[in-house]
C-alpha atoms as a PDB file:
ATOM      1  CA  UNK A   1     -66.007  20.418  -9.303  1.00  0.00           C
ATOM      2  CA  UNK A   2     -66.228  17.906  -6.506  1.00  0.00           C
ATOM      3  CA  UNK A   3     -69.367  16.555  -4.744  1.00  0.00           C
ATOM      4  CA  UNK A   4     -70.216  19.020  -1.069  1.00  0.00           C
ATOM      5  CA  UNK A   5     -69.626  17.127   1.822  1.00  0.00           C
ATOM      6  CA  UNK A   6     -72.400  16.529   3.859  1.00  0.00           C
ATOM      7  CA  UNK A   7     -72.283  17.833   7.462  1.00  0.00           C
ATOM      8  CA  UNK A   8     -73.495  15.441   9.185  1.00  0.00           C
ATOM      9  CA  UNK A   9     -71.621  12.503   8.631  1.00  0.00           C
ATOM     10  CA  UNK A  10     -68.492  14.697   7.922  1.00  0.00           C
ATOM     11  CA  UNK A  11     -67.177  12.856   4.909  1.00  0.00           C
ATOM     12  CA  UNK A  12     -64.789  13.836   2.468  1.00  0.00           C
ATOM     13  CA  UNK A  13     -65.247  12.969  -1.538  1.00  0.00           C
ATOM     14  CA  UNK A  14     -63.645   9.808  -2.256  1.00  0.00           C
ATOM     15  CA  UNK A  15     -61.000  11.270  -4.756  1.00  0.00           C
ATOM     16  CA  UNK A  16     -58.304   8.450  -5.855  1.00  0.00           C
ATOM     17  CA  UNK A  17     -54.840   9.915  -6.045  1.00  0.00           C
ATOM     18  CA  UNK A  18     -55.672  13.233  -4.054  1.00  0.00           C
ATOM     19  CA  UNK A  19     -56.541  12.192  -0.609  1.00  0.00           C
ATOM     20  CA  UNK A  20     -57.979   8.788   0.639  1.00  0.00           C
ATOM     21  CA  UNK A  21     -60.903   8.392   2.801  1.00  0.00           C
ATOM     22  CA  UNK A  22     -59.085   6.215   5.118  1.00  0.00           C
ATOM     23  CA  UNK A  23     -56.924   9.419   6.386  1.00  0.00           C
ATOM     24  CA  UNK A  24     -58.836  12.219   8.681  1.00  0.00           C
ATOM     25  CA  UNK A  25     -59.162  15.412   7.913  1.00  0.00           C
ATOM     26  CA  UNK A  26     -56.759  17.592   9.776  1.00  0.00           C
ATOM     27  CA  UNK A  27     -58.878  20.201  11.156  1.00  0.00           C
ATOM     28  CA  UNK A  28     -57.356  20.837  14.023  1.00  0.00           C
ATOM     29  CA  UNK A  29     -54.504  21.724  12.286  1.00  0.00           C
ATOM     30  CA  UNK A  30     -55.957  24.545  10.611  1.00  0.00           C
ATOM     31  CA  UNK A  31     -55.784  28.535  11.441  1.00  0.00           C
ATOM     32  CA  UNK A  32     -58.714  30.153  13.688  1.00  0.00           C
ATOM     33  CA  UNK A  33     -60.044  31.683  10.531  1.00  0.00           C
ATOM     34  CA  UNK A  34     -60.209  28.283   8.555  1.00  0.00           C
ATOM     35  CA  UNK A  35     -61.905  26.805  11.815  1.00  0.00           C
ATOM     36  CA  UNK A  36     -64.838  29.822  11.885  1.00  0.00           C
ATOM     37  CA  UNK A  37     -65.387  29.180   8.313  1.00  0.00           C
ATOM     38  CA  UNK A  38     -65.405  25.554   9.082  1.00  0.00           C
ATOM     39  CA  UNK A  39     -68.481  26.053  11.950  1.00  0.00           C
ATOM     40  CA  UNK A  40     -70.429  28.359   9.288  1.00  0.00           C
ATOM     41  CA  UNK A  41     -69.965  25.845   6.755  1.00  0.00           C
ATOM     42  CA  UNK A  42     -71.527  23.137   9.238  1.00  0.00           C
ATOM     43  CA  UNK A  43     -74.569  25.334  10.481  1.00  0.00           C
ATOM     44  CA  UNK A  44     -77.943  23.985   8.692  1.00  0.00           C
ATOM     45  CA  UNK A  45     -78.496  27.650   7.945  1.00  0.00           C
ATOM     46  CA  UNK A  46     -75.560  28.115   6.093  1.00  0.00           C
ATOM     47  CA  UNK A  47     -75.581  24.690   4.368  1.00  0.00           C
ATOM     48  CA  UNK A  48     -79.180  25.969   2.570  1.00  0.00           C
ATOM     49  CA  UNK A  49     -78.374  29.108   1.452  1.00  0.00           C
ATOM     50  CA  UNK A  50     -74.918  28.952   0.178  1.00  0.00           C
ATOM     51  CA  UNK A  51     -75.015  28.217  -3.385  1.00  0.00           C
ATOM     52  CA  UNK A  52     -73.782  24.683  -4.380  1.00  0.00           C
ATOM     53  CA  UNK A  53     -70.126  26.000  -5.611  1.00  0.00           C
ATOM     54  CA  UNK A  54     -69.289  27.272  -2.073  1.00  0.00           C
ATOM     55  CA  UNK A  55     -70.684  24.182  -0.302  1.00  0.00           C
ATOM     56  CA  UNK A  56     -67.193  22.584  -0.424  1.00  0.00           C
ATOM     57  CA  UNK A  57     -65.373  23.524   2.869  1.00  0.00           C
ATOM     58  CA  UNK A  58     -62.541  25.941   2.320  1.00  0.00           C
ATOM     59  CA  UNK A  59     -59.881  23.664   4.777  1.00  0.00           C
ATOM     60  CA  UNK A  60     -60.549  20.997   1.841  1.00  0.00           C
ATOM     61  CA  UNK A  61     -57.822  20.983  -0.968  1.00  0.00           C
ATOM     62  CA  UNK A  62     -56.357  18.602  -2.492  1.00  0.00           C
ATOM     63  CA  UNK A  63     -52.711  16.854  -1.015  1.00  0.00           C
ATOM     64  CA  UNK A  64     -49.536  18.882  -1.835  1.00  0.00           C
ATOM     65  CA  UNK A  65     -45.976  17.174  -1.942  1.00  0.00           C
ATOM     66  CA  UNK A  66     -45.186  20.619  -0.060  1.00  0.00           C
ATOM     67  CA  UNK A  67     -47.135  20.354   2.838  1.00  0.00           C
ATOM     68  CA  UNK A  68     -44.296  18.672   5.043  1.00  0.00           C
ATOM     69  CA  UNK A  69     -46.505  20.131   8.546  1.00  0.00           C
ATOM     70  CA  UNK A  70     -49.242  17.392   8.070  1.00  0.00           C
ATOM     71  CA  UNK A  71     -48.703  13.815   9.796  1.00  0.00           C
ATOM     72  CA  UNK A  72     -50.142  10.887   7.365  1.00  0.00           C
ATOM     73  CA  UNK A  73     -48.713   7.586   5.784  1.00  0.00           C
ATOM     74  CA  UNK A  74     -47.618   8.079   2.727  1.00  0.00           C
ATOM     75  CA  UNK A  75     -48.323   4.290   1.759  1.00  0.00           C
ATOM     76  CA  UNK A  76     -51.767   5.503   2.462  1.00  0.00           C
ATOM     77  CA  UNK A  77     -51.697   7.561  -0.688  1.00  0.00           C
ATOM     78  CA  UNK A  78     -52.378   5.063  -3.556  1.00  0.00           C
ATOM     79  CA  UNK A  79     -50.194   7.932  -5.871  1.00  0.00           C
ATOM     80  CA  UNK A  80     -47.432   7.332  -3.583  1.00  0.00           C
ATOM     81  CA  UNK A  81     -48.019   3.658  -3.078  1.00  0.00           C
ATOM     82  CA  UNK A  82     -45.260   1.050  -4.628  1.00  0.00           C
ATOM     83  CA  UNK A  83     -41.930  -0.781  -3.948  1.00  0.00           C
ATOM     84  CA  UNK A  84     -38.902   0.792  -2.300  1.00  0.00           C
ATOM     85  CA  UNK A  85     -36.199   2.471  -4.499  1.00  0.00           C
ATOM     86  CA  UNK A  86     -32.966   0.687  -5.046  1.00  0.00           C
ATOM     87  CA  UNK A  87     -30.496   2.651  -3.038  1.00  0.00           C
ATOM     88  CA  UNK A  88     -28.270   4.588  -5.359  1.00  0.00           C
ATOM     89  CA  UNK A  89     -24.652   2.587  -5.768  1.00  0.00           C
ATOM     90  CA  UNK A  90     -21.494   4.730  -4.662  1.00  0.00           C
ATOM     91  CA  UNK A  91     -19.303   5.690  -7.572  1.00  0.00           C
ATOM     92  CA  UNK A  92     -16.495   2.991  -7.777  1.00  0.00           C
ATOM     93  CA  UNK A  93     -12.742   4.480  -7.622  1.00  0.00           C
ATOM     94  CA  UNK A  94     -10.169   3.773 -10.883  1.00  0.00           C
ATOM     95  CA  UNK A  95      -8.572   1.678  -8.632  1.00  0.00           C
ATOM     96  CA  UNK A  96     -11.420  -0.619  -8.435  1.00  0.00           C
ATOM     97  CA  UNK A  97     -11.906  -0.558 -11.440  1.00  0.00           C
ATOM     98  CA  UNK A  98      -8.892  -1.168 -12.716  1.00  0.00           C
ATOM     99  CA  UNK A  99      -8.298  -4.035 -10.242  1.00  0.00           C
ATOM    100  CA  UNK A 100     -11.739  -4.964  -8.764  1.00  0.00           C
ATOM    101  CA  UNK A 101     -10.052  -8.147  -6.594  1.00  0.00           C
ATOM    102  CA  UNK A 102      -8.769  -5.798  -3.779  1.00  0.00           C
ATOM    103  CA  UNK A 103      -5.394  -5.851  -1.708  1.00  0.00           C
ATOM    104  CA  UNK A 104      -5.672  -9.465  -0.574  1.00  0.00           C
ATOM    105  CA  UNK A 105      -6.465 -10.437  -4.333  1.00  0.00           C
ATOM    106  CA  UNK A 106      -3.074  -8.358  -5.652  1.00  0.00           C
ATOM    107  CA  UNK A 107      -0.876  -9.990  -2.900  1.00  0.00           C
ATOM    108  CA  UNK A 108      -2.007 -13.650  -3.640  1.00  0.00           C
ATOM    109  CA  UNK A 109      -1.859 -12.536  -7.926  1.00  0.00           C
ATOM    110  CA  UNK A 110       1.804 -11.491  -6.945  1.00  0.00           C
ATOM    111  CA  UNK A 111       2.772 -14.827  -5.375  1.00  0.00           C
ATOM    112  CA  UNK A 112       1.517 -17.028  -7.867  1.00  0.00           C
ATOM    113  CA  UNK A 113       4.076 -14.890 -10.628  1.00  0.00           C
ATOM    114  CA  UNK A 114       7.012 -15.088  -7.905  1.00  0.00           C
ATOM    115  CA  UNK A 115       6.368 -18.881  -8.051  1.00  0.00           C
ATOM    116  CA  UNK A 116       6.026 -19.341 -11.521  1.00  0.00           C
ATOM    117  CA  UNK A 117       8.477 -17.921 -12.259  1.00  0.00           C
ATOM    118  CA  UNK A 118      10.964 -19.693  -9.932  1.00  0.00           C
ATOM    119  CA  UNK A 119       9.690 -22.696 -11.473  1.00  0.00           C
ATOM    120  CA  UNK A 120      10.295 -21.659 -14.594  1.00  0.00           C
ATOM    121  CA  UNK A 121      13.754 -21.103 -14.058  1.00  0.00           C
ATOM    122  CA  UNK A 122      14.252 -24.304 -12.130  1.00  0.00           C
ATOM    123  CA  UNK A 123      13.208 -25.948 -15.033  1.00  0.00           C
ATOM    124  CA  UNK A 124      15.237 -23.963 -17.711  1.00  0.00           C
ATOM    125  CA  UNK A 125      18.405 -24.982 -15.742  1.00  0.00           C
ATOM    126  CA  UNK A 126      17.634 -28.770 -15.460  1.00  0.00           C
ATOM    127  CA  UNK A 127      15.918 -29.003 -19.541  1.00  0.00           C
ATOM    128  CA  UNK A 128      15.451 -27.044 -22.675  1.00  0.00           C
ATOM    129  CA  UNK A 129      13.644 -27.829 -25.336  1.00  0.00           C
ATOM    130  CA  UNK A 130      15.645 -27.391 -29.589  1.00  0.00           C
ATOM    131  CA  UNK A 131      14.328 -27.711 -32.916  1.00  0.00           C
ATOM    132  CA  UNK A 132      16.386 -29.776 -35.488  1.00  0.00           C
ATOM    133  CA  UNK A 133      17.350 -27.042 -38.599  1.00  0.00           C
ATOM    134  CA  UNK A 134      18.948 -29.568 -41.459  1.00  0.00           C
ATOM    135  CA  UNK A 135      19.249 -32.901 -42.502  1.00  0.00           C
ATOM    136  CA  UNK A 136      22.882 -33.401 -40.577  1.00  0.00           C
ATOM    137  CA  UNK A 137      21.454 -36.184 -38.366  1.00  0.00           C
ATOM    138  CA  UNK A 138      19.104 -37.910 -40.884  1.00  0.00           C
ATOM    139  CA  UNK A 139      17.839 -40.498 -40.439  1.00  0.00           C
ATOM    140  CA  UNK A 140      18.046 -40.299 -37.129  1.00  0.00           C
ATOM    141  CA  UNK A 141      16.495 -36.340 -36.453  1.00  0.00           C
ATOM    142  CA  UNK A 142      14.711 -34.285 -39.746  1.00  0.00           C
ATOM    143  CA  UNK A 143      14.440 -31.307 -40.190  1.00  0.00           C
ATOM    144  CA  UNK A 144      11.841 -29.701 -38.118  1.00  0.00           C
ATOM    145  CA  UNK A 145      11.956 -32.124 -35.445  1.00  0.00           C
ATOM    146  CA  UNK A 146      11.489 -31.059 -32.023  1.00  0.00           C
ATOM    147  CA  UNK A 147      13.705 -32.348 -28.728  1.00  0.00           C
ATOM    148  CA  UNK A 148      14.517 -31.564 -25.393  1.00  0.00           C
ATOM    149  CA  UNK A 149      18.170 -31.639 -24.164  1.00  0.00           C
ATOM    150  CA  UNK A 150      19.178 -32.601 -20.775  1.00  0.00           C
ATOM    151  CA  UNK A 151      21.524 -30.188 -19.643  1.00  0.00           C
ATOM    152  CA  UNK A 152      22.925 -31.403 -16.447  1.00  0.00           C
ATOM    153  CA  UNK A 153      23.606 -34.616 -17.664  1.00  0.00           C
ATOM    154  CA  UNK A 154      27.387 -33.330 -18.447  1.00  0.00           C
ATOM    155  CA  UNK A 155      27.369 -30.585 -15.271  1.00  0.00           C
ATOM    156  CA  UNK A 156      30.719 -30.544 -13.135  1.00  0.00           C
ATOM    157  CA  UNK A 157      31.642 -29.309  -9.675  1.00  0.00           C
ATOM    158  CA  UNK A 158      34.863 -28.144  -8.104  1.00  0.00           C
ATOM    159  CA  UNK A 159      34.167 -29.613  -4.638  1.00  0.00           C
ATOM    160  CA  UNK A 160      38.227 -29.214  -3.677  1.00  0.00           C
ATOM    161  CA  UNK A 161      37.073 -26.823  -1.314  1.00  0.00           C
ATOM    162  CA  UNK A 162      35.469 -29.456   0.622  1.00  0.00           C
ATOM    163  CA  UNK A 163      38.503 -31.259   3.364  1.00  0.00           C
ATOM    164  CA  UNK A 164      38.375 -34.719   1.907  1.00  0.00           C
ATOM    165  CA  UNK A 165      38.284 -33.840  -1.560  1.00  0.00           C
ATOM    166  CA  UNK A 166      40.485 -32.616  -3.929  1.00  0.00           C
ATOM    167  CA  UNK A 167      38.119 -33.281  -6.942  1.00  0.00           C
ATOM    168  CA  UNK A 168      37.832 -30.099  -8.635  1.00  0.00           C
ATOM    169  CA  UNK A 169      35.846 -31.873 -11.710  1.00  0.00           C
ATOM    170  CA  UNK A 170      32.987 -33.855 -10.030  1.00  0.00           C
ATOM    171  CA  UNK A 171      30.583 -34.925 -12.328  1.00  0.00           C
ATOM    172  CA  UNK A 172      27.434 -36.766 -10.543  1.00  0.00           C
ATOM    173  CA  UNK A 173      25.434 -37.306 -13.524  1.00  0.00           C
ATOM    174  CA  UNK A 174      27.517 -39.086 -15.336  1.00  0.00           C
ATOM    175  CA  UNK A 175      30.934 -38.246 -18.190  1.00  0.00           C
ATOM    176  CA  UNK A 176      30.057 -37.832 -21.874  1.00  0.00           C
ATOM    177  CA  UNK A 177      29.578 -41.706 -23.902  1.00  0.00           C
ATOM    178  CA  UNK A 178      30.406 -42.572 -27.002  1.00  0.00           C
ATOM    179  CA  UNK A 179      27.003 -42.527 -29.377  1.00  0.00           C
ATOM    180  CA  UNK A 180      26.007 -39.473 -27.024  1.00  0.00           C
ATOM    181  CA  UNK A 181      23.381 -36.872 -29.391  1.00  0.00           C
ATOM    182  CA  UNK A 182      24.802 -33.967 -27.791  1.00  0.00           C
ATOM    183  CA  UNK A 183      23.861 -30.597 -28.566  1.00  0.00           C
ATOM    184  CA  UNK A 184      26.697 -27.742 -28.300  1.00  0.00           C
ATOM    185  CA  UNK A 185      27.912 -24.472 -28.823  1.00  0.00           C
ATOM    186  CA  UNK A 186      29.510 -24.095 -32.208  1.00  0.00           C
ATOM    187  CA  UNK A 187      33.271 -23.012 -30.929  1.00  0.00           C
ATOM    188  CA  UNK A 188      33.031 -20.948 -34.162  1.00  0.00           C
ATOM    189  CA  UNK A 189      30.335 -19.376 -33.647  1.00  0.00           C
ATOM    190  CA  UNK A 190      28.750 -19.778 -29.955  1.00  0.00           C
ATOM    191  CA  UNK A 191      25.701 -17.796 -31.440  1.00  0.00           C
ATOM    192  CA  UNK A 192      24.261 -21.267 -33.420  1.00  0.00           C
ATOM    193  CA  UNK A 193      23.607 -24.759 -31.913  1.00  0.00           C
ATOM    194  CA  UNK A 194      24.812 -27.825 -33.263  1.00  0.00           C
ATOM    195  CA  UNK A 195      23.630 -31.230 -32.881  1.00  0.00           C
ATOM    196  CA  UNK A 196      25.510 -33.945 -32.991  1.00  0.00           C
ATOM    197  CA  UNK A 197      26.742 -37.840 -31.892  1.00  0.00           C
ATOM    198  CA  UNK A 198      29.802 -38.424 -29.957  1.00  0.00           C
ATOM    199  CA  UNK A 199      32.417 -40.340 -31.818  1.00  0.00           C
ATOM    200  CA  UNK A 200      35.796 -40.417 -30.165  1.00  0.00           C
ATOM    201  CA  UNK A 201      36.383 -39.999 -26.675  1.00  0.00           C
ATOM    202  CA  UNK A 202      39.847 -38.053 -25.163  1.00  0.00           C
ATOM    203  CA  UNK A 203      42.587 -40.404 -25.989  1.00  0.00           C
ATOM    204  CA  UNK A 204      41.237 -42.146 -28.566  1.00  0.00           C
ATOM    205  CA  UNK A 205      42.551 -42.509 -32.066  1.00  0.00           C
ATOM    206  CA  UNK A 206      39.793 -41.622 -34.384  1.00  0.00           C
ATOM    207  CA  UNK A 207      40.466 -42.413 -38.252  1.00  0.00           C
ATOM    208  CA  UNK A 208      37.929 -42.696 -41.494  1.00  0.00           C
ATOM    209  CA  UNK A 209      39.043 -44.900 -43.710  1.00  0.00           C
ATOM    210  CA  UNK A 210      37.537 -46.682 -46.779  1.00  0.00           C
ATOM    211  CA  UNK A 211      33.499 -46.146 -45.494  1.00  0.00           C
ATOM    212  CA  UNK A 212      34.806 -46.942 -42.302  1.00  0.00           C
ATOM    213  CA  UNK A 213      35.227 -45.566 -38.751  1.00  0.00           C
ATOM    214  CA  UNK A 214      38.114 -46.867 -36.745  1.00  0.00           C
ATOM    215  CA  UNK A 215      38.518 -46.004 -33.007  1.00  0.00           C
ATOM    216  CA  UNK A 216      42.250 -47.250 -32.261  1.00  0.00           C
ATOM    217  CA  UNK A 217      42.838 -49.098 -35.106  1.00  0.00           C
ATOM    218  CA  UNK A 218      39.577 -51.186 -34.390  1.00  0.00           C
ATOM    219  CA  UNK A 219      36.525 -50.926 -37.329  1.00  0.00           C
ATOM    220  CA  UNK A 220      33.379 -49.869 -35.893  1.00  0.00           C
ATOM    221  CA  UNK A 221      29.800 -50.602 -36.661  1.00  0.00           C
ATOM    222  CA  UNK A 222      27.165 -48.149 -37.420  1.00  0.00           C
ATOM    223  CA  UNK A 223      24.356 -48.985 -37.932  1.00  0.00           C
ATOM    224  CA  UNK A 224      22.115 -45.594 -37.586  1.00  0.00           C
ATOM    225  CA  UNK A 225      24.397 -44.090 -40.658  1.00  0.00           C
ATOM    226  CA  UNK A 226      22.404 -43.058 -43.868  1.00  0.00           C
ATOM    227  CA  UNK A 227      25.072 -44.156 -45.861  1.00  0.00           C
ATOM    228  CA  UNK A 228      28.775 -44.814 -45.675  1.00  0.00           C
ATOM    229  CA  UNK A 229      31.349 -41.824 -45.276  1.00  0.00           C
ATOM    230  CA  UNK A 230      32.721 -40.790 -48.752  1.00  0.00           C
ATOM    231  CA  UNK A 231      35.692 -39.035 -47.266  1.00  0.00           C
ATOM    232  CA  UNK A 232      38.984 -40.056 -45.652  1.00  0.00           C
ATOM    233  CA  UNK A 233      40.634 -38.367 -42.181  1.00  0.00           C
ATOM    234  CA  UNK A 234      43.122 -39.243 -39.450  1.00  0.00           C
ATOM    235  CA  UNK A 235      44.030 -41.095 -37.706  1.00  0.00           C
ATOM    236  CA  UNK A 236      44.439 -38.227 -34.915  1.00  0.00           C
ATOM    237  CA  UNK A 237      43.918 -38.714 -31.234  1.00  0.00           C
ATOM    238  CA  UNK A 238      41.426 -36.827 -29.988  1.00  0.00           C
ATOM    239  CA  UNK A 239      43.008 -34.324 -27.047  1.00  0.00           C
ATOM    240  CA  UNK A 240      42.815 -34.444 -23.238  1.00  0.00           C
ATOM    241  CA  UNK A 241      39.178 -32.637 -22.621  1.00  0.00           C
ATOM    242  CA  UNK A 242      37.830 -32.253 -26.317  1.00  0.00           C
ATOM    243  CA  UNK A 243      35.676 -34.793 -27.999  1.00  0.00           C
ATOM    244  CA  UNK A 244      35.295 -36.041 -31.730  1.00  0.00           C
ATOM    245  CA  UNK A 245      31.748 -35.262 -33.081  1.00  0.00           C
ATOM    246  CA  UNK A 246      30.193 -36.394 -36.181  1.00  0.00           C
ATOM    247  CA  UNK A 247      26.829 -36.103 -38.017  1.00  0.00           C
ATOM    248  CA  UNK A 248      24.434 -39.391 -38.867  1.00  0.00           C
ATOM    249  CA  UNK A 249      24.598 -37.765 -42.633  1.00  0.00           C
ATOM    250  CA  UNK A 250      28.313 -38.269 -42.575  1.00  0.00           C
ATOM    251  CA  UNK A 251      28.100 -36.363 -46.572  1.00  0.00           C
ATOM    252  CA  UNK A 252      25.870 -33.962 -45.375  1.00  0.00           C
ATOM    253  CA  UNK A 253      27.601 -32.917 -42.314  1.00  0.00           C
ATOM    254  CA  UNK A 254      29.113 -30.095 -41.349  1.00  0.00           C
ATOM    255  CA  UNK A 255      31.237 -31.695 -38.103  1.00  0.00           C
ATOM    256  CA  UNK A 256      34.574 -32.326 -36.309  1.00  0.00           C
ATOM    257  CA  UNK A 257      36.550 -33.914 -39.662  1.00  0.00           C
ATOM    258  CA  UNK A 258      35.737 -30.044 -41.091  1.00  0.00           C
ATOM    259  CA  UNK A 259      36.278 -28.030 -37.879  1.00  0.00           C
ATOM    260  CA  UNK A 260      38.305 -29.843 -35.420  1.00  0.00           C
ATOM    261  CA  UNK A 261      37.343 -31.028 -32.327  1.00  0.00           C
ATOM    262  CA  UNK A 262      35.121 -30.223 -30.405  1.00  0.00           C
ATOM    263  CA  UNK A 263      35.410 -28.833 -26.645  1.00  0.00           C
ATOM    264  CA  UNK A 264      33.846 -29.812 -23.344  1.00  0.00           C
ATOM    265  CA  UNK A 265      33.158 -26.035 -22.589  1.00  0.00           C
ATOM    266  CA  UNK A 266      30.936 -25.919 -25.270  1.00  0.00           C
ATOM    267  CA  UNK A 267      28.529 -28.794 -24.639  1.00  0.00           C
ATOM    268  CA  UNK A 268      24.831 -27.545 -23.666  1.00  0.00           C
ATOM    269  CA  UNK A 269      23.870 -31.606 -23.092  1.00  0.00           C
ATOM    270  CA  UNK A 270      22.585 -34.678 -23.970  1.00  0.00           C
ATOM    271  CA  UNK A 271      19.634 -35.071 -26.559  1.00  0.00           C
ATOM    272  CA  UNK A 272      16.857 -36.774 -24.070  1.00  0.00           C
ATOM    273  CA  UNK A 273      13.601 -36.990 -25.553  1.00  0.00           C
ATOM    274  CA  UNK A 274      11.869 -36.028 -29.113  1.00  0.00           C
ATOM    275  CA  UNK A 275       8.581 -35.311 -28.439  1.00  0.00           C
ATOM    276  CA  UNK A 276       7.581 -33.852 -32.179  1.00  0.00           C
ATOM    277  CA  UNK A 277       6.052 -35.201 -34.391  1.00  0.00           C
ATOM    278  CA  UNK A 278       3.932 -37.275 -32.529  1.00  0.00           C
ATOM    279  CA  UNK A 279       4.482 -41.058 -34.462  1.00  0.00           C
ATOM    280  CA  UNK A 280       7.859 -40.332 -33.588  1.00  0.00           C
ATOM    281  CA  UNK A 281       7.960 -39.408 -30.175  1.00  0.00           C
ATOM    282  CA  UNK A 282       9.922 -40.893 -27.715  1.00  0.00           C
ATOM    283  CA  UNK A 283      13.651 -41.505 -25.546  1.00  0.00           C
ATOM    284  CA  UNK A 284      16.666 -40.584 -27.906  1.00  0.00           C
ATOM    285  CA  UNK A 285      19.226 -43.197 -27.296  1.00  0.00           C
ATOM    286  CA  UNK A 286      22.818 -43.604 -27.562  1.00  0.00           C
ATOM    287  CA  UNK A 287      22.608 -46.744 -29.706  1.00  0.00           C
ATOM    288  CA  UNK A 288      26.006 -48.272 -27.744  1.00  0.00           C
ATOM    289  CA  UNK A 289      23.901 -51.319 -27.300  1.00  0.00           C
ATOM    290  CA  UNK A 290      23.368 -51.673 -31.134  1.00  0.00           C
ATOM    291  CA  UNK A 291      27.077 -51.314 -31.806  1.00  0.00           C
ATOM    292  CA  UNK A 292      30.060 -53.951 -31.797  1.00  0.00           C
ATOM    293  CA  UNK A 293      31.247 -55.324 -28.642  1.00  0.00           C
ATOM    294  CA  UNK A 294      34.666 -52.479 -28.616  1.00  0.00           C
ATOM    295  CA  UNK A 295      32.483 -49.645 -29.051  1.00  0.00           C
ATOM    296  CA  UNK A 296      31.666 -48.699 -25.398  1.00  0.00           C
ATOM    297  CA  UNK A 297      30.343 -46.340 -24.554  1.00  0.00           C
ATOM    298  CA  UNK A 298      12.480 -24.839 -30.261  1.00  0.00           C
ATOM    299  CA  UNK A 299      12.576 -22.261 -29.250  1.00  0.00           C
ATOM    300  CA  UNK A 300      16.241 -21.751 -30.118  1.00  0.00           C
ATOM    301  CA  UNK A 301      17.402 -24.312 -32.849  1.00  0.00           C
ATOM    302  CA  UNK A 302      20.062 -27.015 -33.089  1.00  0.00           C
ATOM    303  CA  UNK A 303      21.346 -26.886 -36.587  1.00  0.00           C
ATOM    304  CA  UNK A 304      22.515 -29.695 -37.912  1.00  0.00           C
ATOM    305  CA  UNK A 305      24.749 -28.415 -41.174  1.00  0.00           C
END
């Protein structure tokens, strides 16, 4: 039961939570029937002899969320009082979720690929990295090692078409040397790699003889060999656009003095760099500077068998 209101000063109860003192009473918002009980509830007379449960006025009651008619300030209401709610975030779409960087974000992820991956051809046609499988080339590659071939070294162009040539074989980078670590398309079997050194040259007379490698009739030092050849062949002159291949591991070889020779179609390119392992990293050379003065001259695998 609440306090009566005394009608002089025309105070309301101090109730927290059901309506503050600090907002007026809205009597003139009330019906004419509220309003006469209102002026009997104010007379002195009345006040005396109305028992104390019916001194509360009857407009009095306590603030309803439903009573949308009345003008106040809610932040006046200490039950209502407190920080704004957080408006309530939109559903996102699939496709936001599924890719939240937008339009502009797709284009530029689409570009980058289209780049890549024109680089990544680019570089596929100019190198290519092989893996050594075998001990062919010991002690120059083992087994396992890892190099990357140079494959325009050997590249040719018919530019016959052009009207001051009539050079339908121009090669700018350069003609296959002897001492060359090539790597090439078995002619038996195009599916396997081989890698191997450049011997004999077209026109050259190539003969094994005694340990010993003759290139027209003239003895030839190398030193890079693992050991001396055990076997004998030639001499045979090696044929107008074919070249004579053998392995470092002349025993261990499976080469041109077992197959034949070897053809310039089938050359993939020169052996460039061996980058693994690590301590033996480094430019693959032809060794003609280490040889007598008459000696001129990964990823998928490069067996060596």
């Amino acid at each position: 039961m609440v306090e009566p209101i005394e009608p002089s000063s025309g105070a309301r109860p101090d109730v927290p939570g059901i309506w503050p003192p600090s907002v007026p009473a809205p009597r003139a918002d009330r019906s004419p029937e509220a309003l006469d009980a209102l002026e009997a509830t104010e007379s002195p007379d009345a006040v005396e002899s109305a028992p104390a449960e019916q001194s509360t006025p009857e407009w009095w009651y306590p603030r309803s969320e439903y009573d949308d008619d009345l003008e106040y300030d809610p932040t006046a209401d200490l039950a209502n009082w407190g920080p704004p709610l957080p408006p309530i975030p939109e559903r996102p779409s699939l496709g936001s979720i599924l890719w939240p960087w937008g339009m502009r974000g797709l284009v530029e992820t689409v570009e980058v690929l289209a780049l890549a991956l024109v680089m990544f051809m680019f570089v596929r046609s100019i190198g290519q990295n092989f893996v050594v499988d075998g001990g062919s080339m010991e002690p120059t590659f083992h087994n396992g090692e890892m190099v990357i071939v140079n494959k325009i070294s050997y590249r040719s162009f018919d530019i016959a078409w052009l009207p001051w040539s009539d050079n339908h074989d121009w090669r700018p980078f350069g003609q296959p040397r002897l001492g060359d670590v090539v790597v090439f398309k078995f002619p038996q079997n195009t599916s396997r790699d081989f890698i191997k050194r450049i011997i004999g040259l077209p026109g050259q007379t190539v003969e094994v003889h005694q340990g010993k490698l003759y290139l027209d009739g003239q003895p030839r030092d190398e030193p890079f060999l693992s050991q001396p050849p055990l076997y004998e062949y030639g001499p045979l002159v090696v044929p107008d656009g074919q070249y004579f291949v053998l392995g470092d591991n002349r025993n261990s070889s499976y080469d041109s003095h077992s197959w034949g020779m070897l053809g310039q179609s089938f050359l993939i390119g020169r052996a460039e760099l061996r980058y693994w392992p690590f301590d033996r990293a480094g430019r693959v050379g032809g060794d003609a500077s280490s040889l007598s003065a008459p000696h001129v001259g990964v990823p998928p695998s490069a067996s060596t068998p």
